[in-house]
Protein backbone atom coordinates (compact mmCIF):
# COMPACT_ATOMS: atom_id res chain seq x y z
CA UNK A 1 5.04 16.22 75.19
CA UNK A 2 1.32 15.99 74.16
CA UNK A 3 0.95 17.11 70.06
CA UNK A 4 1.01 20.15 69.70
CA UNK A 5 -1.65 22.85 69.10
CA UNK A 6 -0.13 24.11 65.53
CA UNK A 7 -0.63 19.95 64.37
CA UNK A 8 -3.67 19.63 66.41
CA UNK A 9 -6.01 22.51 65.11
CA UNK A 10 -5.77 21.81 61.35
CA UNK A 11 -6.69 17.97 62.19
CA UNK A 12 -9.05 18.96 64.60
CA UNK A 13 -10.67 21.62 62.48
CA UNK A 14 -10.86 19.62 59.14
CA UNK A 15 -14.19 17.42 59.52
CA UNK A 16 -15.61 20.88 60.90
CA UNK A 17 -14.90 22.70 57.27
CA UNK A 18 -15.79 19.66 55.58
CA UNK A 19 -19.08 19.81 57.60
CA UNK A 20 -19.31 23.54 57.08
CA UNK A 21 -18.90 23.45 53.07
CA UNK A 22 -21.74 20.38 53.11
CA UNK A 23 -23.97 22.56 54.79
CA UNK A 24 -23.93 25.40 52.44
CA UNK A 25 -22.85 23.77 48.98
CA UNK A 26 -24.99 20.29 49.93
CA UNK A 27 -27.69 20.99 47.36
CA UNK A 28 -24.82 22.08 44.55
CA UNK A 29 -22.92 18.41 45.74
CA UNK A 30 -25.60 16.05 44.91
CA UNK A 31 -28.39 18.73 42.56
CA UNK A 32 -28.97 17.68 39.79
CA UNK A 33 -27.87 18.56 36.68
CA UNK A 34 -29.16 21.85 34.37
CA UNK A 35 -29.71 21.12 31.07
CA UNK A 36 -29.34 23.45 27.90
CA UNK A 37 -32.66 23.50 25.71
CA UNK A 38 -35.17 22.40 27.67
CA UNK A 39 -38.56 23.61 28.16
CA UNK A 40 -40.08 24.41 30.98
CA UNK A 41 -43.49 23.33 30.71
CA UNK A 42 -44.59 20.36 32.88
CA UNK A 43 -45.47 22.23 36.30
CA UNK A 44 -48.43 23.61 34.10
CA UNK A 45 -49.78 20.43 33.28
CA UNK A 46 -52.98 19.31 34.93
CA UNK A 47 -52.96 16.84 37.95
CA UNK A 48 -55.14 14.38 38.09
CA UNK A 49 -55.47 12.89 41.69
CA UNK A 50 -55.33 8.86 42.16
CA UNK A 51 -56.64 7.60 45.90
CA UNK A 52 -53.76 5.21 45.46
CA UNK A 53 -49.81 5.77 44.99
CA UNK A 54 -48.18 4.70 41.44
CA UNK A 55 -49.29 4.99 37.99
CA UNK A 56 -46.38 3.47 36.75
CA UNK A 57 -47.63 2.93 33.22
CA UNK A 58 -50.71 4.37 30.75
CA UNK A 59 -52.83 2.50 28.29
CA UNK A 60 -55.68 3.19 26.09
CA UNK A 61 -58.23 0.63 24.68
CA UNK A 62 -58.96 0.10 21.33
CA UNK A 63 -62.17 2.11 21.39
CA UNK A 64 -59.55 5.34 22.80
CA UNK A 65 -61.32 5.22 26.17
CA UNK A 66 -58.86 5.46 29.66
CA UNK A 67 -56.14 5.83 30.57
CA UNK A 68 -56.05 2.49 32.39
CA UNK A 69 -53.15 2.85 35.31
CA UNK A 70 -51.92 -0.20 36.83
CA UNK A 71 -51.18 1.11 41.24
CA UNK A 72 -49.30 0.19 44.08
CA UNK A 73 -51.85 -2.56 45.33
CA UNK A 74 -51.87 -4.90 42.40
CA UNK A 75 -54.94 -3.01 41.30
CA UNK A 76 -55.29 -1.91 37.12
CA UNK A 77 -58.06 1.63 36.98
CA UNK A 78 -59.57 3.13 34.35
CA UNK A 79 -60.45 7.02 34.20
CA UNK A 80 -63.95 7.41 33.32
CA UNK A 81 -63.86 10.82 32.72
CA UNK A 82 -64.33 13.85 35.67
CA UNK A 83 -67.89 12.67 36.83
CA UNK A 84 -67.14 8.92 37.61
CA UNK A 85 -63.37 9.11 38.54
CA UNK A 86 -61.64 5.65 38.51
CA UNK A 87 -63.16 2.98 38.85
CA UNK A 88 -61.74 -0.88 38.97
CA UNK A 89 -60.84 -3.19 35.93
CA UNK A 90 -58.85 -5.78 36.62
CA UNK A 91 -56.30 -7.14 39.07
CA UNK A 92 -53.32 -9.38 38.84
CA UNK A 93 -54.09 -11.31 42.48
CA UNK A 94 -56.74 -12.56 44.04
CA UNK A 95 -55.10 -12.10 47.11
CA UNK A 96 -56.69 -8.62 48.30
CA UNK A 97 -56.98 -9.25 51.98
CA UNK A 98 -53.77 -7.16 52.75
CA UNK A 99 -53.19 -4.76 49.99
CA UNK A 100 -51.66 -1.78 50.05
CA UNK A 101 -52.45 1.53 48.97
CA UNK A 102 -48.99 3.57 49.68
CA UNK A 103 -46.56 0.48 50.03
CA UNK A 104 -45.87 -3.07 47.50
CA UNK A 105 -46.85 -6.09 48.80
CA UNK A 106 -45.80 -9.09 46.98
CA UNK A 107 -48.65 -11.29 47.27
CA UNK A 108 -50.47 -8.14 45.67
CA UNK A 109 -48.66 -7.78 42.62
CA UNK A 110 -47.39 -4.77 41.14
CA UNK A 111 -48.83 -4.06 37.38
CA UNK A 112 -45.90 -2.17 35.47
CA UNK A 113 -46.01 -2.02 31.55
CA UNK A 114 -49.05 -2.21 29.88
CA UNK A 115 -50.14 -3.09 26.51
CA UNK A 116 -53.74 -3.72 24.60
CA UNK A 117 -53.93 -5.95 21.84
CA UNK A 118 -56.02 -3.99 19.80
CA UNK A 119 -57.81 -6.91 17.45
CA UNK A 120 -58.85 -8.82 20.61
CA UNK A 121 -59.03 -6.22 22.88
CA UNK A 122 -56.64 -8.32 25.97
CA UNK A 123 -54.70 -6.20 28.36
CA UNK A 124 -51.24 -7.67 28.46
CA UNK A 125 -49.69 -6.86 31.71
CA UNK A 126 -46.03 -6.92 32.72
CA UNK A 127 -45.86 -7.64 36.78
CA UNK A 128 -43.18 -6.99 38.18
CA UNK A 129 -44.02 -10.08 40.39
CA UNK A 130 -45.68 -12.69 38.95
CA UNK A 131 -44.05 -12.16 35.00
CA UNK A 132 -46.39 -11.13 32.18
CA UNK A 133 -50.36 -11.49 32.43
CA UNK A 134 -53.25 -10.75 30.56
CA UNK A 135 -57.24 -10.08 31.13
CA UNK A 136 -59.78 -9.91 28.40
CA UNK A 137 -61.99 -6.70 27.50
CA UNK A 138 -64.44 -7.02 30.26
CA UNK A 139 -61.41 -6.68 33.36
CA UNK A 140 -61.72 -8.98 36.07
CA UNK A 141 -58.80 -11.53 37.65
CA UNK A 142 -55.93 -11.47 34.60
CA UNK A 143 -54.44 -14.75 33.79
CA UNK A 144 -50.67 -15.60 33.80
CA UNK A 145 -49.45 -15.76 30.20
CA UNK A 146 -45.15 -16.34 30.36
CA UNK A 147 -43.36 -16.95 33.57
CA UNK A 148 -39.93 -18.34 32.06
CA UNK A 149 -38.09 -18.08 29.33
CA UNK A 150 -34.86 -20.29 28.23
CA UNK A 151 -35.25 -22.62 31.78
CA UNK A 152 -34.58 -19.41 33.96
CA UNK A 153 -37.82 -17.36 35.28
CA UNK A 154 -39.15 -14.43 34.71
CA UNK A 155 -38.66 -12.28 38.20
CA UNK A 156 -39.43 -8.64 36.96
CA UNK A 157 -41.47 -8.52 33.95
CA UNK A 158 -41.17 -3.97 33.29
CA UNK A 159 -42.79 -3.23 30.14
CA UNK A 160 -43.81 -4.40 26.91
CA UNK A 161 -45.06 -3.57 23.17
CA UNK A 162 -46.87 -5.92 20.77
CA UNK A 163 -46.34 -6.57 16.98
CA UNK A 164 -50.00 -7.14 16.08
CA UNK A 165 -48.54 -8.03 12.66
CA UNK A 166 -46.27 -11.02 14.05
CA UNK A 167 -48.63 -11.95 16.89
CA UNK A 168 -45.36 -11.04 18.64
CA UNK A 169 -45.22 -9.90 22.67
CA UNK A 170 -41.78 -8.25 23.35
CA UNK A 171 -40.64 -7.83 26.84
CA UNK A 172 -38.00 -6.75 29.61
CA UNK A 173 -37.12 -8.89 32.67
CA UNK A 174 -35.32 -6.70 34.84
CA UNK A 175 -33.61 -8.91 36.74
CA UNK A 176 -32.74 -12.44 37.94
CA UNK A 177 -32.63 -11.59 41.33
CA UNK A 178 -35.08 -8.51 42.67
CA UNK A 179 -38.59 -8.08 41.92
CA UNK A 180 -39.94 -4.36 41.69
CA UNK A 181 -39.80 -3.48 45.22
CA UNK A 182 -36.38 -3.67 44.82
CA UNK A 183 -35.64 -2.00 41.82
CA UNK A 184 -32.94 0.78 43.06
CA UNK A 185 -30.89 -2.64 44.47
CA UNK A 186 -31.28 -3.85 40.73
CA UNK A 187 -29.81 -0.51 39.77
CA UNK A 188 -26.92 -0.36 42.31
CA UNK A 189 -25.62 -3.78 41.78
CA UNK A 190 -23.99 -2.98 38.68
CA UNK A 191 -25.10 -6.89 37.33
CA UNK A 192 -25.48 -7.73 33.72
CA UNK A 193 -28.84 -9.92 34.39
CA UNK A 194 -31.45 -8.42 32.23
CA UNK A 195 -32.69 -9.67 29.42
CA UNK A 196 -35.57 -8.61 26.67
CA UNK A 197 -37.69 -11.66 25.68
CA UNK A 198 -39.71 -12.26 22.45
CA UNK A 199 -42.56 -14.31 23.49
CA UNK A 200 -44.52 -15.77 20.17
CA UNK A 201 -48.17 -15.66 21.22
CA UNK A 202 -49.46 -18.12 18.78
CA UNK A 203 -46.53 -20.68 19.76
CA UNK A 204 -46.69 -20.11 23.13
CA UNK A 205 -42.24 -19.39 23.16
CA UNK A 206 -40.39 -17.38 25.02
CA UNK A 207 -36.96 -16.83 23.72
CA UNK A 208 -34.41 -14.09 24.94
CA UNK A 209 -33.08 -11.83 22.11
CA UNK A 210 -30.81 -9.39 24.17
CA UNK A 211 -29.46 -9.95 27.60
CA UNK A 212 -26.53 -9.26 30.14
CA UNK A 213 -28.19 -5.95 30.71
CA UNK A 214 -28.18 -3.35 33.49
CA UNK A 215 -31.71 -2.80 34.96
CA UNK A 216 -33.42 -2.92 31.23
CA UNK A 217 -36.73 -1.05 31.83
CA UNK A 218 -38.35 0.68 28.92
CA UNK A 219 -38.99 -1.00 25.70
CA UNK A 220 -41.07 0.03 22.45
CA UNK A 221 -41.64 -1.30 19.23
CA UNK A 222 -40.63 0.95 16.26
CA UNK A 223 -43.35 1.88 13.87
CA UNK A 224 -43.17 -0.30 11.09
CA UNK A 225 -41.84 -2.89 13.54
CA UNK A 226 -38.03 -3.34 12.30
CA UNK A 227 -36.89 -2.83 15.70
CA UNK A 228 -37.54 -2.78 19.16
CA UNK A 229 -35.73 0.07 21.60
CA UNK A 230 -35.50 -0.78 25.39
CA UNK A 231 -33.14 1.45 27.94
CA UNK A 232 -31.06 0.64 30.49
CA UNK A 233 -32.24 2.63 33.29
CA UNK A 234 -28.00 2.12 35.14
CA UNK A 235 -26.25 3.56 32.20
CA UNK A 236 -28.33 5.81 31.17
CA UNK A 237 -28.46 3.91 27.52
CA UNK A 238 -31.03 2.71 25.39
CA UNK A 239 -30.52 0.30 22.73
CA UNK A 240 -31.81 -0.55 19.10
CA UNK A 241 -32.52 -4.90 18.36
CA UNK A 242 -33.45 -5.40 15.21
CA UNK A 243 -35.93 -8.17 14.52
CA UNK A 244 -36.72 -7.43 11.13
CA UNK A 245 -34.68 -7.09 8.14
CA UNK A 246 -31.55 -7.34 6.95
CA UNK A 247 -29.86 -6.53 10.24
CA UNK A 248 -32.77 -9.16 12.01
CA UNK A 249 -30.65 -9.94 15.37
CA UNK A 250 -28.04 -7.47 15.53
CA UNK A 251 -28.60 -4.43 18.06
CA UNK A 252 -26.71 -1.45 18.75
CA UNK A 253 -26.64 1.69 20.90
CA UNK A 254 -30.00 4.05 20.48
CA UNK A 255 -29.60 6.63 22.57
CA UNK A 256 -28.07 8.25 25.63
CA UNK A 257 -29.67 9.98 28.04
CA UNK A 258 -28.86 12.97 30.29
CA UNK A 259 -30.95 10.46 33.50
CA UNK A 260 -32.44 7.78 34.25
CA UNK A 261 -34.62 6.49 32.07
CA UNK A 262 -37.97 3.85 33.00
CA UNK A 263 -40.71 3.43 30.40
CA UNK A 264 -40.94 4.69 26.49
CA UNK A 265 -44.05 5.31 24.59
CA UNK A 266 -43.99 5.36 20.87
CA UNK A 267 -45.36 8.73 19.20
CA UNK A 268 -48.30 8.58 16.67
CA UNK A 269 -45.74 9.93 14.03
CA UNK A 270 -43.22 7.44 15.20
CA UNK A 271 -40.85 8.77 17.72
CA UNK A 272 -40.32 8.13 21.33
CA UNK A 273 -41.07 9.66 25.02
CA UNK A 274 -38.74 8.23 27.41
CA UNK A 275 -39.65 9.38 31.11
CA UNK A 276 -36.54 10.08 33.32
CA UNK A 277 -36.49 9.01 36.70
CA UNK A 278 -34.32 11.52 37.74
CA UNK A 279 -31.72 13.86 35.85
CA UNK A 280 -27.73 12.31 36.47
CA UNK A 281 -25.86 13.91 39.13
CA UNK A 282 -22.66 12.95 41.34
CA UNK A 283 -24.56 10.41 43.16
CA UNK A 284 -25.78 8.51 39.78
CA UNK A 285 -21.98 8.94 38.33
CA UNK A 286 -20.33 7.55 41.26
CA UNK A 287 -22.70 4.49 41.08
CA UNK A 288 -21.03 4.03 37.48
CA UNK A 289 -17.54 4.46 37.97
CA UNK A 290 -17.53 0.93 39.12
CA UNK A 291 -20.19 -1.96 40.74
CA UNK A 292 -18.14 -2.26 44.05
CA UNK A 293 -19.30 1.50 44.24
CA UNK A 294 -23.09 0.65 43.76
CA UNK A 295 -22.47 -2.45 45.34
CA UNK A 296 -21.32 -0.28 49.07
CA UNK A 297 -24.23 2.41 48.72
CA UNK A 298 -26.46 -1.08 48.60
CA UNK A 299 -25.18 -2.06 51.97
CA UNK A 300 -25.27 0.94 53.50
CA UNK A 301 -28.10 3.05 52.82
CA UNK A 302 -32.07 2.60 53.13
CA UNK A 303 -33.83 2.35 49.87
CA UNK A 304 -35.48 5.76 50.53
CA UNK A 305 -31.78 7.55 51.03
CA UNK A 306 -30.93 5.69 48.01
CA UNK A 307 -34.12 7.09 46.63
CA UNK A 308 -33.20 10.63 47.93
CA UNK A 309 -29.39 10.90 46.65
CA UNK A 310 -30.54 9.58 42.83
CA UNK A 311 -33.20 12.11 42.72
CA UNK A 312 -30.03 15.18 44.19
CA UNK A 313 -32.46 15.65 47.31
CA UNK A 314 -34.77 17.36 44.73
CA UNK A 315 -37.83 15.33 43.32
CA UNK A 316 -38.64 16.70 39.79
CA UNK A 317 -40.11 15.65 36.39
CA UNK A 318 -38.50 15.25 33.21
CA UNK A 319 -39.57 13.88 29.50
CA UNK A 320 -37.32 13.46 26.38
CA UNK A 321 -38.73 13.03 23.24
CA UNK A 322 -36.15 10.81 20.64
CA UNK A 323 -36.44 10.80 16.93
CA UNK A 324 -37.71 7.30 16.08
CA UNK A 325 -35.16 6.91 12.98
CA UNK A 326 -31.89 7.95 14.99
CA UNK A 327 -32.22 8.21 18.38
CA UNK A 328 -31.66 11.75 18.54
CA UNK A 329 -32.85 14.16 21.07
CA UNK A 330 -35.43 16.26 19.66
CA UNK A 331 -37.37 17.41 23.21
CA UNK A 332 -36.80 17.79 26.77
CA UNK A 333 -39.59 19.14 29.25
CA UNK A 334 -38.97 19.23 32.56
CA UNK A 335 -40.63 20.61 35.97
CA UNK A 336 -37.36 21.06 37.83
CA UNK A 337 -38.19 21.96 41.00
CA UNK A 338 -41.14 19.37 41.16
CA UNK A 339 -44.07 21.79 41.71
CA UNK A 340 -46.58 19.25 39.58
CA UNK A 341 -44.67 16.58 38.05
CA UNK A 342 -42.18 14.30 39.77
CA UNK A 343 -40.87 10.64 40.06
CA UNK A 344 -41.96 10.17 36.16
CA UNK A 345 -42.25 6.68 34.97
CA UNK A 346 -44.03 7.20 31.55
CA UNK A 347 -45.23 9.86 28.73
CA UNK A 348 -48.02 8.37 26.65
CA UNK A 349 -48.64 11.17 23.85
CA UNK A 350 -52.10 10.66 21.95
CA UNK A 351 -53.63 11.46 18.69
CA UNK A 352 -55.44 14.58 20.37
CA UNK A 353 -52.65 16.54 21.44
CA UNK A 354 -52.35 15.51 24.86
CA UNK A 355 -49.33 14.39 26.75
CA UNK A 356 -50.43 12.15 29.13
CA UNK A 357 -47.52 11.35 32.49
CA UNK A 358 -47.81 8.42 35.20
CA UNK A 359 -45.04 8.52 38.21
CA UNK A 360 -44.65 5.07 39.71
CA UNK A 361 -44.29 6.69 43.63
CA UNK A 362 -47.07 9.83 43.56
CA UNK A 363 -50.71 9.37 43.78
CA UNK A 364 -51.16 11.63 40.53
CA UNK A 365 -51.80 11.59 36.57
CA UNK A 366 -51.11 14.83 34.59
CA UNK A 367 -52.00 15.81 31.23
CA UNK A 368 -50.41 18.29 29.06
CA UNK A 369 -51.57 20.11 25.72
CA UNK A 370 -48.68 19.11 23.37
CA UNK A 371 -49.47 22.97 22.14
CA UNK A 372 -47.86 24.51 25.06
CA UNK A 373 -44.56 23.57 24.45
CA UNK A 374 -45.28 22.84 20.22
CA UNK A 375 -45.49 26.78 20.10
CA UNK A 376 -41.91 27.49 22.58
């Protein structure tokens, strides 16, 4: 006797429910999170359009002109104001032929962090290609500076900060495996392969003073240059290294963060902006429970799905400001629905009240009065 209908219906009518219930509560499933105490302020800030994708990371020079943005196709711009736009400075490849302005092409480059020396007025560059670069005042082809440190190479150089003091370049190196293009893989595979690296410019030595990280990506330098905070962006954790002091070489947890975080910019009082990525959601916490997780959504999904789940289906924009002496939360701004602001990679705050914000996917800059969410 075939089964019967009272077995058959339930079975039969389960991945229909299941298939019902995504279709209304999808959004809920994989949304991200809400968060208590934050402002919303950043879908007033003011776009300023790029004719190229990704402004990963914001610089000024020692003279307060830019921002300088380092793009998608290798290129590094500087903003020149509303009358001349951007305009070229330097590039990290003299291979141009087959550049890209929407998509990374390794031959290209892809500028990340950026740093100026202020006394000599040298761009250092972090490429998430080629490892960490520099080019002088007047732009042009940069030069490669450090490639390896410790006999293994330097694959994805993120960002970096300088101790003009110490002649000192600190750095992250991502990974030992992907370079930028693959950064959600780096994320996913739930290995311990990153590393920050103290490279003595004087000396010309690279030595690695944290590693067996998840995906570091952010780094700063503190103000009076004790310590050095970089953030993991798979756990959701930054971390304090001391490199001055009496706890010189000891490090321990900073911060943790309701998302993912990707670069940090030191205040002028002192205190950090770490952009999110994305907020968490049940997506981002699954990837944690374990790597074999990460390690299945790797093989199985397109980098844009990946892209897609992380960010719960919703684009958006998100900034947390940290107290530079504890790693407390003081701030959060967000544009949750992504009107203006989304895929954030940085927050550069400067001495005349303006929040500046690169994204390292959308062909934008913003700028913010820090007034408009001072006086909330």
């Amino acid at each position: 006797m075939p089964i019967s209908r009272r077995v058959l219906t339930p079975v039969t009518a389960a991945p229909v429910i299941l298939a019902v219930l995504c279709f209304f509560f999808w959004s809920s499933i994989i949304g991200p999170d809400n968060l208590k105490g934050t402002k919303h302020v950043l879908q007033d800030a003011k776009t300023i359009p790029l004719p190229v994708d990704g402004p990963e990371s914001l610089e000024f020079d020692p003279q307060g002109e830019g921002p300088y943005v380092g793009v998608t196709d290798g290129r590094i711009l500087k903003w020149r104001g509303e009358e001349l736009g951007w305009v070229d400075f330097a590039y990290t490849s003299p291979h141009r032929d087959n550049c890209s302005s929407h998509e990374v092409v390794p031959s290209c480059g892809r500028p990340l962090g950026l740093s100026f020396e202020r006394k000599t007025g040298d761009l250092y560059i972090c490429d998430g290609y080629f490892g960490v670069m520099k080019v002088g005042p007047e732009g042009g082809l940069a030069e490669l500076v450090v490639d390896e440190a410790e006999g293994r190479k330097v694959m994805f150089a993120n960002q970096g900060d300088i101790d003009e003091e110490e002649d000192i370049f600190y750095f992250n190196d991502s990974s030992d495996t992907y370079h930028f293009r693959d950064v959600f893989y780096v994320s996913l595979s739930g290995t311990k392969v990153g590393r920050v690296i103290r490279y003595d410019m004087k000396k010309k030595e690279a030595k690695v003073i944290m590693d067996k990280l998840r995906l570091p990506n952010g780094l700063a330098l503190s103000k009076n240059g004790s310590f050095v905070v970089t953030c993991e962006s798979s756990t959701n954790t930054c971390h304090r290294i001391w490199v001055k002091g009496p706890k010189s070489g000891t490090n321990e947890v900073f911060a943790t963060l309701p998302g993912s975080p990707d670069n940090i910019r030191r205040t002028p009082t002192g205190d950090f902006w770490v952009a999110l990525h994305c907020k968490k959601n049940l997506f981002t916490r699954a990837v944690l429970i374990h790597t074999w997780v990460g390690r299945f959504f790797m093989n199985t999904m397109k980098m844009e799905t990946v892209i897609h789940f992380m960010n719960g289906g919703k684009p958006h924009g998100i900034v947390v400001k940290l107290s530079g002496e504890t790693g407390e939360i003081l701030e959060i701004l967000e544009d949750s629905e992504g009107k203006t602001v989304k895929y954030v990679s940085e927050a550069y705050e400067t001495k005349d009240g303006k929040l500046w914000i690169g994204s390292v996917y959308w062909p934008a800059v913003w700028v913010l009065d820090t007034s408009v969410y001072d006086s909330i």
